[in-house]
PDB file of N, CA and C in Angstrom:
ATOM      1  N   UNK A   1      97.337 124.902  88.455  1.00  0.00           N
ATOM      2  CA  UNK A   1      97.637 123.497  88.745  1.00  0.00           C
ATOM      3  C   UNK A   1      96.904 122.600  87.753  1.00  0.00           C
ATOM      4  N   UNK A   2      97.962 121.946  87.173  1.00  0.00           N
ATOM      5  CA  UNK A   2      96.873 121.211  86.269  1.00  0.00           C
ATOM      6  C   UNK A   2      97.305 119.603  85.992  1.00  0.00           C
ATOM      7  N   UNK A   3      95.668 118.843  86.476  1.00  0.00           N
ATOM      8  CA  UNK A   3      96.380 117.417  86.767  1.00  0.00           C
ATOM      9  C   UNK A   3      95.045 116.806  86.624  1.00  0.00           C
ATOM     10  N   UNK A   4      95.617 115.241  85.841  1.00  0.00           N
ATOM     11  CA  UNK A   4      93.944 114.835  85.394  1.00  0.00           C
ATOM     12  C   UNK A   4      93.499 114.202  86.977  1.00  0.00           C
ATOM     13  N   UNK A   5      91.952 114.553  86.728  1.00  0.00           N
ATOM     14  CA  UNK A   5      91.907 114.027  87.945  1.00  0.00           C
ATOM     15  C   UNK A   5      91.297 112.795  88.016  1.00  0.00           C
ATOM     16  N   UNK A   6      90.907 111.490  87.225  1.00  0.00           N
ATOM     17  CA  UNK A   6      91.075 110.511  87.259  1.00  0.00           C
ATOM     18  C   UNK A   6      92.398 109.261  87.740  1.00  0.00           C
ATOM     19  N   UNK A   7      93.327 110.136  87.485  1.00  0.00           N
ATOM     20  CA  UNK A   7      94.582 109.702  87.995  1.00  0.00           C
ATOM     21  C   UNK A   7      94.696 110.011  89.488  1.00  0.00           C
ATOM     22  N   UNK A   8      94.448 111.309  89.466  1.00  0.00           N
ATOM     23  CA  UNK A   8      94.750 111.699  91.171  1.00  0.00           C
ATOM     24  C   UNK A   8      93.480 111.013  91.871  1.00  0.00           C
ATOM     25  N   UNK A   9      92.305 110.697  92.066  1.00  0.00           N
ATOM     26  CA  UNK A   9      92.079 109.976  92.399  1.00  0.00           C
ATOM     27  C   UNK A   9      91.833 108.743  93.057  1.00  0.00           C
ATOM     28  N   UNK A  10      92.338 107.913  91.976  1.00  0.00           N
ATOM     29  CA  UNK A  10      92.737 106.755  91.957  1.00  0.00           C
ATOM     30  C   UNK A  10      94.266 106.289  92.818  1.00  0.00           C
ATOM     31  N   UNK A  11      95.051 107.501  92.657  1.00  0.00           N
ATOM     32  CA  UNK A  11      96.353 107.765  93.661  1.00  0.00           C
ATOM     33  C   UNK A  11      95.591 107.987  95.255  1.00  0.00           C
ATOM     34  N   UNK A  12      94.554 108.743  94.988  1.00  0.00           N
ATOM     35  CA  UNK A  12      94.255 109.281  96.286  1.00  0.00           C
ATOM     36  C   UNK A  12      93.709 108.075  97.024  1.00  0.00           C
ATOM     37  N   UNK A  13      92.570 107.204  96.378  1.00  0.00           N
ATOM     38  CA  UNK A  13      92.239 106.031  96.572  1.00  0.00           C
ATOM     39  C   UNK A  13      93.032 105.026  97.619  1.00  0.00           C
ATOM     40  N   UNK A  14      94.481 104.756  96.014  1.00  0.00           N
ATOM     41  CA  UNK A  14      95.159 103.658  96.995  1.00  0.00           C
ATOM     42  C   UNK A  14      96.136 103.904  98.151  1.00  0.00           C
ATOM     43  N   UNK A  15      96.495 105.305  98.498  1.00  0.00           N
ATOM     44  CA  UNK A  15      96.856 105.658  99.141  1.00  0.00           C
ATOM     45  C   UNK A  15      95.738 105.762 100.791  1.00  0.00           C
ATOM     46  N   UNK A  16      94.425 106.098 100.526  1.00  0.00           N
ATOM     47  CA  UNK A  16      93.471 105.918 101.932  1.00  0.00           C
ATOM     48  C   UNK A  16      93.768 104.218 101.944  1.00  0.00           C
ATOM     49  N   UNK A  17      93.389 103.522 100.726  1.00  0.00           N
ATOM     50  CA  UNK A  17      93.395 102.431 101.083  1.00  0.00           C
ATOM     51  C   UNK A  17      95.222 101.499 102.289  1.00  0.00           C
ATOM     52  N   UNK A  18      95.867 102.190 101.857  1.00  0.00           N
ATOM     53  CA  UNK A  18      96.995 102.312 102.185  1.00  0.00           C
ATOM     54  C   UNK A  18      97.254 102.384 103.942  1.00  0.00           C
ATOM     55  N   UNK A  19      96.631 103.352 103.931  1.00  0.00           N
ATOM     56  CA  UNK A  19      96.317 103.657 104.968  1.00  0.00           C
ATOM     57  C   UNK A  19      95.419 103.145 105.776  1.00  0.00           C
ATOM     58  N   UNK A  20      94.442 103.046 105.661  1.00  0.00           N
ATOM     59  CA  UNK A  20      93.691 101.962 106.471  1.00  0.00           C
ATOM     60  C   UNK A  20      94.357 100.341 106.773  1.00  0.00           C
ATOM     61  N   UNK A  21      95.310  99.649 105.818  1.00  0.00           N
ATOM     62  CA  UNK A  21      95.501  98.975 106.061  1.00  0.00           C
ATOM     63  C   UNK A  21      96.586  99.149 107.079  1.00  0.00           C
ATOM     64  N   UNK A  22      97.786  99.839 107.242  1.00  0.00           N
ATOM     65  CA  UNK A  22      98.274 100.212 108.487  1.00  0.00           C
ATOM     66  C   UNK A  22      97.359 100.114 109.610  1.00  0.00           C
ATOM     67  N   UNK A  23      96.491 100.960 109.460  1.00  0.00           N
ATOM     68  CA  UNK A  23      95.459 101.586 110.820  1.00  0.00           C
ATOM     69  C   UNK A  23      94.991 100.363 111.162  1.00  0.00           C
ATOM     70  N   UNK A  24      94.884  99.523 110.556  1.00  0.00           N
ATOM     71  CA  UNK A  24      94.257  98.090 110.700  1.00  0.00           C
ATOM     72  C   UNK A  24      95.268  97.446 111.693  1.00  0.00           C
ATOM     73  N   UNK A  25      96.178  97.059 111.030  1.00  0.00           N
ATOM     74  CA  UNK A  25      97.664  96.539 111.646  1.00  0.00           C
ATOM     75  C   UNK A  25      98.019  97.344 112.934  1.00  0.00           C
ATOM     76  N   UNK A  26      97.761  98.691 112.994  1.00  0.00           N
ATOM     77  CA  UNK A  26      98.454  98.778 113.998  1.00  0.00           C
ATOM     78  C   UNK A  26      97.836  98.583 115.118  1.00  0.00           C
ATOM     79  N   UNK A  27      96.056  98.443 114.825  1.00  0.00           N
ATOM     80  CA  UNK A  27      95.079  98.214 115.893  1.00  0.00           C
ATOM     81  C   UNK A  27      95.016  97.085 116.728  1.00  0.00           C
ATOM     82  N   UNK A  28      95.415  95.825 115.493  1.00  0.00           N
ATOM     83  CA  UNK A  28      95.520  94.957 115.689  1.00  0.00           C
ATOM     84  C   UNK A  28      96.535  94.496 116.763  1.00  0.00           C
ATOM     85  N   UNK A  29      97.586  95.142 116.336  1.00  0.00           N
ATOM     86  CA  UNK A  29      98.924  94.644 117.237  1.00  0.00           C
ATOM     87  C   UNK A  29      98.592  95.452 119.077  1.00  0.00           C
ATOM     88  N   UNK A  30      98.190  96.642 118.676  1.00  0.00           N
ATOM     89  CA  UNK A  30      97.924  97.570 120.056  1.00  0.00           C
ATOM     90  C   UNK A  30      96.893  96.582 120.581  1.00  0.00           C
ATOM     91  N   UNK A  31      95.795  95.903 120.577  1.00  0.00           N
ATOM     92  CA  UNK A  31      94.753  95.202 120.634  1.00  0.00           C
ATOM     93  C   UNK A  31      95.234  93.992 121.982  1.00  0.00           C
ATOM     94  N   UNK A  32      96.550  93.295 120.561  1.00  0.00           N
ATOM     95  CA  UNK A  32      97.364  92.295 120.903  1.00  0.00           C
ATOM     96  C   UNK A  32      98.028  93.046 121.969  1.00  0.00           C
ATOM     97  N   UNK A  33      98.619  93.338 122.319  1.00  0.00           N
ATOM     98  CA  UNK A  33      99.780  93.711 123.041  1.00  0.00           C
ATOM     99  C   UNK A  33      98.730  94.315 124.715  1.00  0.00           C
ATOM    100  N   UNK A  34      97.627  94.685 124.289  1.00  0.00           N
ATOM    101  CA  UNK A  34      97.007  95.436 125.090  1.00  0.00           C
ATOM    102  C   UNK A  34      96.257  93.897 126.761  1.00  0.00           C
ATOM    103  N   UNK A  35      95.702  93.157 125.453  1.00  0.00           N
ATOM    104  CA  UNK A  35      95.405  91.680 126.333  1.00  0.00           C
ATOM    105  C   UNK A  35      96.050  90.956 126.913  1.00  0.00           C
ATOM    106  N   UNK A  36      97.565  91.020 126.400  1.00  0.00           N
ATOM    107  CA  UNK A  36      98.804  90.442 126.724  1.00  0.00           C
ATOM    108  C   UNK A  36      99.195  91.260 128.223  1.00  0.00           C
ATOM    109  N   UNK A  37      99.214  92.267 128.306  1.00  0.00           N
ATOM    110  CA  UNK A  37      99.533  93.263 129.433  1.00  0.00           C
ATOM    111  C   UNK A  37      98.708  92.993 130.551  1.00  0.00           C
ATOM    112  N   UNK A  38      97.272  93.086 129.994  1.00  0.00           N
ATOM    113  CA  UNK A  38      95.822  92.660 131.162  1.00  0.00           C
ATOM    114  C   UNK A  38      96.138  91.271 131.982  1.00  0.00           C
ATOM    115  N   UNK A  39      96.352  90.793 130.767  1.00  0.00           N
ATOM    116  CA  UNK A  39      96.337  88.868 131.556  1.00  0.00           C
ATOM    117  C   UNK A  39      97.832  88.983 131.993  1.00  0.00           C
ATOM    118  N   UNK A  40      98.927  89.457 131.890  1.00  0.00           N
ATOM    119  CA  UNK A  40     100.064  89.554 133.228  1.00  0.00           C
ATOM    120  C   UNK A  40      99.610  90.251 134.254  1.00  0.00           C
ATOM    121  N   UNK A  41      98.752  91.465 134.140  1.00  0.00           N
ATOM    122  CA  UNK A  41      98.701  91.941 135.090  1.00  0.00           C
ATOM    123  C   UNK A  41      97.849  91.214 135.840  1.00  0.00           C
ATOM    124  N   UNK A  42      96.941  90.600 135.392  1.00  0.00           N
ATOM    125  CA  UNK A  42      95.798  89.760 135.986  1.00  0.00           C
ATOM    126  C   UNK A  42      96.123  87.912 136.666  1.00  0.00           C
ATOM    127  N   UNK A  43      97.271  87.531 136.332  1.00  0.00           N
ATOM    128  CA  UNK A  43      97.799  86.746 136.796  1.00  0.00           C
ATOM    129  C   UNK A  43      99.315  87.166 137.920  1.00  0.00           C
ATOM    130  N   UNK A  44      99.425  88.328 137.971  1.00  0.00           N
ATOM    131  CA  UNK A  44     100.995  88.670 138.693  1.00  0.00           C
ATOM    132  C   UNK A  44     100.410  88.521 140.194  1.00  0.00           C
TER     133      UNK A  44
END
């Protein structure tokens, strides 16, 4: 296998980075959605 690995890297990089930003977003929204559920249930 042969591959520079400054390149892969840097792929590998923006790809975690990539990823975290999802993981971010999706925390966020589950977060959201999660308080939203509490306070209906907490007002029903």
């Amino acid at each position: 296998m042969n591959f520079e690995p400054e390149n892969y890297s840097r792929r590998a990089l923006l790809w975690f980075a990539a990823v975290i930003d999802i993981a971010g977003w999706v925390a966020v929204i589950v977060v959201t959605w999660g308080i939203c559920k509490l306070i209906e249930w907490w007002t029903a």
